[in-house]
PDB file of N, CA and C in Angstrom:
ATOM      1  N   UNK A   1       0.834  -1.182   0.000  1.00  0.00           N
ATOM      2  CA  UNK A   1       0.000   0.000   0.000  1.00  0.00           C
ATOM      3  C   UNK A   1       0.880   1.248   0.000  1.00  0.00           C
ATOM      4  N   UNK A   2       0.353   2.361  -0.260  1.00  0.00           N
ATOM      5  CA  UNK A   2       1.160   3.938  -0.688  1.00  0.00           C
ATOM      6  C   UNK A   2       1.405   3.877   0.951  1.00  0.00           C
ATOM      7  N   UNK A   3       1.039   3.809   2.397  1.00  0.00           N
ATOM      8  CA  UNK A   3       1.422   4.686   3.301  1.00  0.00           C
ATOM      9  C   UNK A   3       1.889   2.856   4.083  1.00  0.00           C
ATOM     10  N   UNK A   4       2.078   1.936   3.581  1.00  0.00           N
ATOM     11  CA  UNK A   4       2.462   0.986   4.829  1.00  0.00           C
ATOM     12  C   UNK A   4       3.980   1.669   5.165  1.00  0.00           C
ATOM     13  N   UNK A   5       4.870   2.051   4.565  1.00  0.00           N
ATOM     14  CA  UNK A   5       6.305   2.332   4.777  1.00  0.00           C
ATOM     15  C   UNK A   5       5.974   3.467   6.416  1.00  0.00           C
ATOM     16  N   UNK A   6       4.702   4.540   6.201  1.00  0.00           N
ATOM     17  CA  UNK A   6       4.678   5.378   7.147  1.00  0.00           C
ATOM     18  C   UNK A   6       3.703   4.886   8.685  1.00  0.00           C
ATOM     19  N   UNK A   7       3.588   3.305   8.735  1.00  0.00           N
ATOM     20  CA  UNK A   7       3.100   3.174   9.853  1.00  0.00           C
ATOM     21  C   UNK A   7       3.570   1.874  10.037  1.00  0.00           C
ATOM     22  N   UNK A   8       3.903   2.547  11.484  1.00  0.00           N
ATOM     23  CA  UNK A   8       4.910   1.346  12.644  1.00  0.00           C
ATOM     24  C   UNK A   8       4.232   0.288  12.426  1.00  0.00           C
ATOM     25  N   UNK A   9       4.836  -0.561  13.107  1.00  0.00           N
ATOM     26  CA  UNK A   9       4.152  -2.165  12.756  1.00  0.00           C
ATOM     27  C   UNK A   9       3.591  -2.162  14.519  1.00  0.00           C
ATOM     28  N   UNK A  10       4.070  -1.726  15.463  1.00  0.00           N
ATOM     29  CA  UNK A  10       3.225  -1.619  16.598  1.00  0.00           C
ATOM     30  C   UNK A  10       2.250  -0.616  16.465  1.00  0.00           C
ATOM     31  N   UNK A  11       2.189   0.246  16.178  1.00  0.00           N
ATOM     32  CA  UNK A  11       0.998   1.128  15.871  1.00  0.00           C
ATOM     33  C   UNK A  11       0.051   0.271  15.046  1.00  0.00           C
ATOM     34  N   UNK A  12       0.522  -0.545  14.436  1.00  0.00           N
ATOM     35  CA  UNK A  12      -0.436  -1.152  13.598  1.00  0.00           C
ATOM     36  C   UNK A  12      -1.340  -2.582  13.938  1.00  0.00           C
ATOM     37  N   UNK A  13      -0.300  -3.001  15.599  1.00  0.00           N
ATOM     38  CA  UNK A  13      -0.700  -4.270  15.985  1.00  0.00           C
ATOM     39  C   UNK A  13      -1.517  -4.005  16.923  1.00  0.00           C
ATOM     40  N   UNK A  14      -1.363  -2.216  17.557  1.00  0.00           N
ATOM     41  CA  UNK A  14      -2.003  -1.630  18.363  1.00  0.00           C
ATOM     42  C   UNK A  14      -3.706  -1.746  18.197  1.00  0.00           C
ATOM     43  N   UNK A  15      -3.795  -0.809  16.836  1.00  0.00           N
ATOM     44  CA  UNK A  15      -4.841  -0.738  16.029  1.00  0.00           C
ATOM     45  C   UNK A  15      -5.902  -1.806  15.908  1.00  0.00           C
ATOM     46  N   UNK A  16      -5.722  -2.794  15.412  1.00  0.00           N
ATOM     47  CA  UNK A  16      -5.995  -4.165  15.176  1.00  0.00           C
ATOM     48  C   UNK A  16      -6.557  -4.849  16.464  1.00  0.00           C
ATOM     49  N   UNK A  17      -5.524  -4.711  17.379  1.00  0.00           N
ATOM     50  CA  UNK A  17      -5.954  -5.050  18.982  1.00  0.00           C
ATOM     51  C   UNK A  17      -6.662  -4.566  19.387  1.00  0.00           C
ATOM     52  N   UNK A  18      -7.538  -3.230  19.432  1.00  0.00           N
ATOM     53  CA  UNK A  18      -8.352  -2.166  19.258  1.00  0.00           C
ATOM     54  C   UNK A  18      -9.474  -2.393  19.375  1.00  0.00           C
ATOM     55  N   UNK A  19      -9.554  -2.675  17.723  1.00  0.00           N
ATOM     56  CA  UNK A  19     -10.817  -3.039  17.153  1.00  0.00           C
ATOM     57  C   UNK A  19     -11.210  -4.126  17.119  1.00  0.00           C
ATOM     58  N   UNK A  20     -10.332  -5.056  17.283  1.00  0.00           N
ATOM     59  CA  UNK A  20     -11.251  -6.885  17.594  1.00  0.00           C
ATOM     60  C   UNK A  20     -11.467  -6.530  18.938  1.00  0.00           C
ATOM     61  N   UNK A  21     -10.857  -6.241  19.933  1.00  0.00           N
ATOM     62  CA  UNK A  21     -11.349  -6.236  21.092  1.00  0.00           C
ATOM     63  C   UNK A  21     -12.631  -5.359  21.291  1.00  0.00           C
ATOM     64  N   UNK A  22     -12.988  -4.339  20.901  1.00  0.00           N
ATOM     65  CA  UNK A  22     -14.516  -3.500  20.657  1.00  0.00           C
ATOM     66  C   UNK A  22     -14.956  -4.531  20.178  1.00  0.00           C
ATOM     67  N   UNK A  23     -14.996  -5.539  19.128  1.00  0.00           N
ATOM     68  CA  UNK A  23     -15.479  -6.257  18.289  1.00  0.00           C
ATOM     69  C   UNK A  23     -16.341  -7.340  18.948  1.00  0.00           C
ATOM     70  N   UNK A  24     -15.057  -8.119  19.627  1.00  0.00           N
ATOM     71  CA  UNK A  24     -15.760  -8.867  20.518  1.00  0.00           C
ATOM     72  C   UNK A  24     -16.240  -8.843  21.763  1.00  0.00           C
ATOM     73  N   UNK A  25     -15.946  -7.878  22.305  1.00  0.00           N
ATOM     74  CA  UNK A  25     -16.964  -7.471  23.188  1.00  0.00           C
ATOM     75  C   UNK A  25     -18.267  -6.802  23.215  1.00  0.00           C
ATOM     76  N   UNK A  26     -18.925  -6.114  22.049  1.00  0.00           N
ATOM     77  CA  UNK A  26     -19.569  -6.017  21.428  1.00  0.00           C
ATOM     78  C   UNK A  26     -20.622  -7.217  21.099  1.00  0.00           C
ATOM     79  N   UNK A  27     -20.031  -8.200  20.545  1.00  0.00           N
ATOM     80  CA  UNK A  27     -20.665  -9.383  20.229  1.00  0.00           C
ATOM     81  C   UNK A  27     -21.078 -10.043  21.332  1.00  0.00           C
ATOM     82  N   UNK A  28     -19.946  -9.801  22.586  1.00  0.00           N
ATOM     83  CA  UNK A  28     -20.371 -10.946  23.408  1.00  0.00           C
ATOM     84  C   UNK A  28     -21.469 -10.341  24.745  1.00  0.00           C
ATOM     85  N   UNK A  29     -21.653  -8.956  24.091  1.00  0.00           N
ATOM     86  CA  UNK A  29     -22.882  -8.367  25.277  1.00  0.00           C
ATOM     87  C   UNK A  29     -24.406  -8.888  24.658  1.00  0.00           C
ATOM     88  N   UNK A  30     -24.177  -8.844  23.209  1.00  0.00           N
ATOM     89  CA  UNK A  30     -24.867  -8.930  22.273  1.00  0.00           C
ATOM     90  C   UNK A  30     -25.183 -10.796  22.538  1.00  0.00           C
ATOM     91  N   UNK A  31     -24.182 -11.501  22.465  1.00  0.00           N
ATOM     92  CA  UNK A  31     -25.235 -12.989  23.249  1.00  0.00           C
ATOM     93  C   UNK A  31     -25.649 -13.196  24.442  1.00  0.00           C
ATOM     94  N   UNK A  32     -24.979 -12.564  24.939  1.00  0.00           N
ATOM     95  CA  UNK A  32     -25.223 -12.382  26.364  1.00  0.00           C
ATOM     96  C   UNK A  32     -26.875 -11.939  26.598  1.00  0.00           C
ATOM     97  N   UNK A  33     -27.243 -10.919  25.588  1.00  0.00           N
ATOM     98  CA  UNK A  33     -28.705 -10.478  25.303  1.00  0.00           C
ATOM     99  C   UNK A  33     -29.385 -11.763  25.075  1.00  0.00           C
ATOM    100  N   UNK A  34     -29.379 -12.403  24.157  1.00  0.00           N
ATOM    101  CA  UNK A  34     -29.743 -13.146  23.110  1.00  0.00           C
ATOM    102  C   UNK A  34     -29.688 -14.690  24.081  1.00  0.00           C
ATOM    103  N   UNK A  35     -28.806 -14.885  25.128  1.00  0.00           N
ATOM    104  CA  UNK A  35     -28.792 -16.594  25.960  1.00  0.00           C
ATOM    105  C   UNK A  35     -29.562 -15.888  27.400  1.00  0.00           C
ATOM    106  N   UNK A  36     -29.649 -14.369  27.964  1.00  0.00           N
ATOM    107  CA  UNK A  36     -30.384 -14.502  29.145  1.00  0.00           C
ATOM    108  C   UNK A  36     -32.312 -13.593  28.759  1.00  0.00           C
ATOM    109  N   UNK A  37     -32.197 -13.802  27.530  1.00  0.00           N
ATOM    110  CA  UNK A  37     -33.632 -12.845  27.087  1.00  0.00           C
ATOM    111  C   UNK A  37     -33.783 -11.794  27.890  1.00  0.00           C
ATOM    112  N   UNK A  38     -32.716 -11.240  28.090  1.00  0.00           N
ATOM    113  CA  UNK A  38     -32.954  -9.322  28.361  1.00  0.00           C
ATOM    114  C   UNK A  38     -32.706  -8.506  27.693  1.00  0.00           C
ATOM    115  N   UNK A  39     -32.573  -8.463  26.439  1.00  0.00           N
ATOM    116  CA  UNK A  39     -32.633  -7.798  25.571  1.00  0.00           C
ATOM    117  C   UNK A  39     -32.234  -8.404  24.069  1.00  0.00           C
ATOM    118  N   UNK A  40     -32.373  -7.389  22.755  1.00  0.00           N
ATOM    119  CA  UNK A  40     -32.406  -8.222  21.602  1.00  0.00           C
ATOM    120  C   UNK A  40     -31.110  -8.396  20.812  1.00  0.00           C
ATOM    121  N   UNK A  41     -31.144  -8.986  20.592  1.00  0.00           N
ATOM    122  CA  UNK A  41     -30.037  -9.622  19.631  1.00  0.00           C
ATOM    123  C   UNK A  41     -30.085  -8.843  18.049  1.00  0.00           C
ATOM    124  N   UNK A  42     -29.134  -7.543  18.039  1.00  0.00           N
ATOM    125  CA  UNK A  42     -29.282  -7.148  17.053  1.00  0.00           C
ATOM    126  C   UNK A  42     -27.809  -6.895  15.973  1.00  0.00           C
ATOM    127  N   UNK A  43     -28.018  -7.672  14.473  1.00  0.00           N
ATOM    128  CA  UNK A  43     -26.428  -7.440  14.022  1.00  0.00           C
ATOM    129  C   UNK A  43     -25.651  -6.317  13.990  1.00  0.00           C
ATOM    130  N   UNK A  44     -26.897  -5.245  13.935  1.00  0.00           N
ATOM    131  CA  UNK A  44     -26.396  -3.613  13.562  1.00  0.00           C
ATOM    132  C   UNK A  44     -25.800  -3.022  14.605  1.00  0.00           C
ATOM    133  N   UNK A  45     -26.157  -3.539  15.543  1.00  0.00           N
ATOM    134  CA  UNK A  45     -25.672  -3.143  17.156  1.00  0.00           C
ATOM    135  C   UNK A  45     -24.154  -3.749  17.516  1.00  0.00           C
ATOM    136  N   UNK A  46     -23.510  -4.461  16.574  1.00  0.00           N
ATOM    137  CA  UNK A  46     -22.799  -4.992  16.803  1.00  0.00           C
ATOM    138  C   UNK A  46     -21.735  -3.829  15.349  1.00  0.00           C
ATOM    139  N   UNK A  47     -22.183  -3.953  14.431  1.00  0.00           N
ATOM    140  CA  UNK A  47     -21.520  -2.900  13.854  1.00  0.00           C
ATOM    141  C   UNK A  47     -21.428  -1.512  14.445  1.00  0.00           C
ATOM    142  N   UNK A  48     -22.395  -0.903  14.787  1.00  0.00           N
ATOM    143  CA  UNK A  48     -22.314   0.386  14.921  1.00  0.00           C
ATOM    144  C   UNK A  48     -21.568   0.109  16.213  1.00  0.00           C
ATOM    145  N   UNK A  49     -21.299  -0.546  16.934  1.00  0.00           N
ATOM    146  CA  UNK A  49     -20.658  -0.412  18.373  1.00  0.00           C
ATOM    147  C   UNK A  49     -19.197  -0.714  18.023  1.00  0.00           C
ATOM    148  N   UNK A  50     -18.605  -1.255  16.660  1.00  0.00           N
ATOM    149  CA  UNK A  50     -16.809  -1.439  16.145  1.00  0.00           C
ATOM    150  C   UNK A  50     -16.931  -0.493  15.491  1.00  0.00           C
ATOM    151  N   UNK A  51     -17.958   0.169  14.679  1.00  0.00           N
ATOM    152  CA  UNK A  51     -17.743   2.043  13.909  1.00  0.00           C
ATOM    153  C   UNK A  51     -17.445   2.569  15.098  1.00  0.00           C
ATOM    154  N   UNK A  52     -18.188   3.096  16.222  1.00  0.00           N
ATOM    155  CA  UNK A  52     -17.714   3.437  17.320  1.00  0.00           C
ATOM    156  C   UNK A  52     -16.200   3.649  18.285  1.00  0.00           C
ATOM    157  N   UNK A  53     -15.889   2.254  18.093  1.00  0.00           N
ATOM    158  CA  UNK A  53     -14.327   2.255  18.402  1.00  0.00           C
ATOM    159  C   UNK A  53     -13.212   2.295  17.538  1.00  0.00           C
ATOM    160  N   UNK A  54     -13.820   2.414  16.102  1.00  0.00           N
ATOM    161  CA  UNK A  54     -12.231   2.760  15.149  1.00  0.00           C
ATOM    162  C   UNK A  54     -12.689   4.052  15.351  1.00  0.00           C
ATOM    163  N   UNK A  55     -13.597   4.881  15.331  1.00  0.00           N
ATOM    164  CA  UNK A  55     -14.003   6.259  15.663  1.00  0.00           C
ATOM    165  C   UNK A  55     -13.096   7.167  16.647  1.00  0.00           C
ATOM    166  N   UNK A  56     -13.388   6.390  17.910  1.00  0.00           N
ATOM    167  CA  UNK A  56     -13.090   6.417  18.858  1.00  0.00           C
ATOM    168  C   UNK A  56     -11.593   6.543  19.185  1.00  0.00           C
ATOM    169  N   UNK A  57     -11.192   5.601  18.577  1.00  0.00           N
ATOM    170  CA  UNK A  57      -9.689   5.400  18.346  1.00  0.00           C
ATOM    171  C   UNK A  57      -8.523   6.616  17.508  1.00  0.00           C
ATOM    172  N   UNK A  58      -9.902   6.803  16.824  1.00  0.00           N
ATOM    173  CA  UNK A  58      -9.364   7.656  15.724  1.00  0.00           C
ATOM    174  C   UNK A  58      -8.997   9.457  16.734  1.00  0.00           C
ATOM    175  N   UNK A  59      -9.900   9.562  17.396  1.00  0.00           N
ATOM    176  CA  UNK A  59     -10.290  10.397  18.208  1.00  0.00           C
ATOM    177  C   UNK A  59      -8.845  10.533  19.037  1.00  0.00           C
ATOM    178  N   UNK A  60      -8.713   9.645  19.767  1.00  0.00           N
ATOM    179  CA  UNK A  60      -7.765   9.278  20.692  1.00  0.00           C
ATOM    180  C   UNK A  60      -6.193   9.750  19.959  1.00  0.00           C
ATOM    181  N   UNK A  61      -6.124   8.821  18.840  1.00  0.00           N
ATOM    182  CA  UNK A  61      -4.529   9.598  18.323  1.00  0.00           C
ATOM    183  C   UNK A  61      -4.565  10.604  17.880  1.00  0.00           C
ATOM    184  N   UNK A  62      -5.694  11.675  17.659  1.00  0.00           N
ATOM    185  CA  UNK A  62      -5.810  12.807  17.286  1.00  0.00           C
ATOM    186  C   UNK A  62      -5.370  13.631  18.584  1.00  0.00           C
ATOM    187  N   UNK A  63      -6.247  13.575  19.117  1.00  0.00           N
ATOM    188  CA  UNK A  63      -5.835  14.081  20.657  1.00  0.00           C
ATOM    189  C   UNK A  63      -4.598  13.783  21.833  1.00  0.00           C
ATOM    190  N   UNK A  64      -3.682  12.676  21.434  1.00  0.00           N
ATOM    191  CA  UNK A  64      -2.257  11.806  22.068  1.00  0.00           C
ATOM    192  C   UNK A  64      -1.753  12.974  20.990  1.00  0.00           C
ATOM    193  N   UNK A  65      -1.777  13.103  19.879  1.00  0.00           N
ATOM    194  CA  UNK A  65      -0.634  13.553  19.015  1.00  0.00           C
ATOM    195  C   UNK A  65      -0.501  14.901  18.998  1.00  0.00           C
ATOM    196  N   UNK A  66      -2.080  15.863  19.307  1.00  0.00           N
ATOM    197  CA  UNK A  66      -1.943  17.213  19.393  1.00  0.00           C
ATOM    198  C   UNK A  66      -1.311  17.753  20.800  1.00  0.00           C
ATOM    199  N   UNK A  67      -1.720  16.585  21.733  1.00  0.00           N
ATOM    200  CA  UNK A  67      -1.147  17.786  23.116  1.00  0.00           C
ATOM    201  C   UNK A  67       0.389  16.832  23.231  1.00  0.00           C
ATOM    202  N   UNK A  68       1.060  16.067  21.991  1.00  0.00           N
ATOM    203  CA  UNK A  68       2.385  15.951  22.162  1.00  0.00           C
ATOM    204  C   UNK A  68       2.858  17.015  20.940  1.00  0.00           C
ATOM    205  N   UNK A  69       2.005  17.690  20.383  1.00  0.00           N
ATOM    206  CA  UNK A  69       2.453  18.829  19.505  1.00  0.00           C
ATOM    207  C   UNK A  69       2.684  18.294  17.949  1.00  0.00           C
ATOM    208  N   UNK A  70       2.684  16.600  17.597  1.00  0.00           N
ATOM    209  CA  UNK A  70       3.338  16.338  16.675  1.00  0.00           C
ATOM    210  C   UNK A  70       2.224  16.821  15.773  1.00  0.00           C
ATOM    211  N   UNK A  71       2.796  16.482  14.181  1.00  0.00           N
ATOM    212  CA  UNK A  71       1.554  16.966  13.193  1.00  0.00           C
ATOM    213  C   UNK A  71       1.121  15.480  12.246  1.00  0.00           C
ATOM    214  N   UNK A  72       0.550  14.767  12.225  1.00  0.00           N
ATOM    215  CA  UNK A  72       0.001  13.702  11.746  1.00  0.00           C
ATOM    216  C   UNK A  72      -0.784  13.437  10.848  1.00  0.00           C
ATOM    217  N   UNK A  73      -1.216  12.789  10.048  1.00  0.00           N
ATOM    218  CA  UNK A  73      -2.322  12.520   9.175  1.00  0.00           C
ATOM    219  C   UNK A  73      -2.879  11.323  10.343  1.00  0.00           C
ATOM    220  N   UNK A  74      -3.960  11.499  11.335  1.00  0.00           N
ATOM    221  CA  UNK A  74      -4.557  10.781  12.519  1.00  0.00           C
ATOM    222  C   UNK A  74      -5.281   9.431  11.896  1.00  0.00           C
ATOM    223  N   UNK A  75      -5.455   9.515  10.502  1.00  0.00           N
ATOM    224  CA  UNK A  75      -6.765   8.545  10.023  1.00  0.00           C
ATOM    225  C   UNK A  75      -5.939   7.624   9.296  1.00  0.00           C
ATOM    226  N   UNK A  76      -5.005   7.855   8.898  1.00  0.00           N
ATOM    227  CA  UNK A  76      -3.587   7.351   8.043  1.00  0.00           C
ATOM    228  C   UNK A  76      -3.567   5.707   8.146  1.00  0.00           C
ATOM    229  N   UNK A  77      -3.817   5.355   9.810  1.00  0.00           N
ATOM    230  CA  UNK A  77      -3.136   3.819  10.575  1.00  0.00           C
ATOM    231  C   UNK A  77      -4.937   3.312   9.771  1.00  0.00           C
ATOM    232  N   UNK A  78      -5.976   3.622   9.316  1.00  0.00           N
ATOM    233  CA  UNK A  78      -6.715   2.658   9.104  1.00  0.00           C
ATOM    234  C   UNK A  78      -7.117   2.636   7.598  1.00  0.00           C
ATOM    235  N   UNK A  79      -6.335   2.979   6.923  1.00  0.00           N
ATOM    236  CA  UNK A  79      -5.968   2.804   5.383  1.00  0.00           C
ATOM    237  C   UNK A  79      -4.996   2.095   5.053  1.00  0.00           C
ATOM    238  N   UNK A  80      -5.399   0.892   4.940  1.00  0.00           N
ATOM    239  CA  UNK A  80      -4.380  -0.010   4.643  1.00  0.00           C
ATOM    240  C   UNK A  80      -5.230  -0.965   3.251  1.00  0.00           C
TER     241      UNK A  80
END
């Protein structure tokens, strides 16, 4: 890809670790709904809650990188 040369390979294992972990935890509140019938079992709820945390994430190195002053392209690590 044009920008793999400009992102660390821990920044990148970071990333990844991130978002499966939103992912599956996400999912697993979501059976958790769905095996004690307190609430519904929905797929979209499970997406919009990993949009949420690459969001989120995204948020986060925006804000780590401005009050360390650096200048970044913040959205860069999820274009791959």
């Amino acid at each position: 890809m044009a920008y793999e040369n400009d992102i660390d390979e821990d920044e990148a294992k970071k990333r990844n670790t991130v978002i499966l972990l939103g992912f599956l935890i996400s999912v697993s509140v979501e059976c958790l709904q769905l095996i004690t019938k307190t609430g519904i079992f929905e797929w979209d709820d499970i997406i919009h809650n990993t949009i949420g945390v690459i969001v989120g994430y995204g948020i986060y190195l925006y804000l780590k990188n401005h009050i360390r002053g650096e200048d970044h392209q913040y959205f860069r690590l999820f274009i791959n």
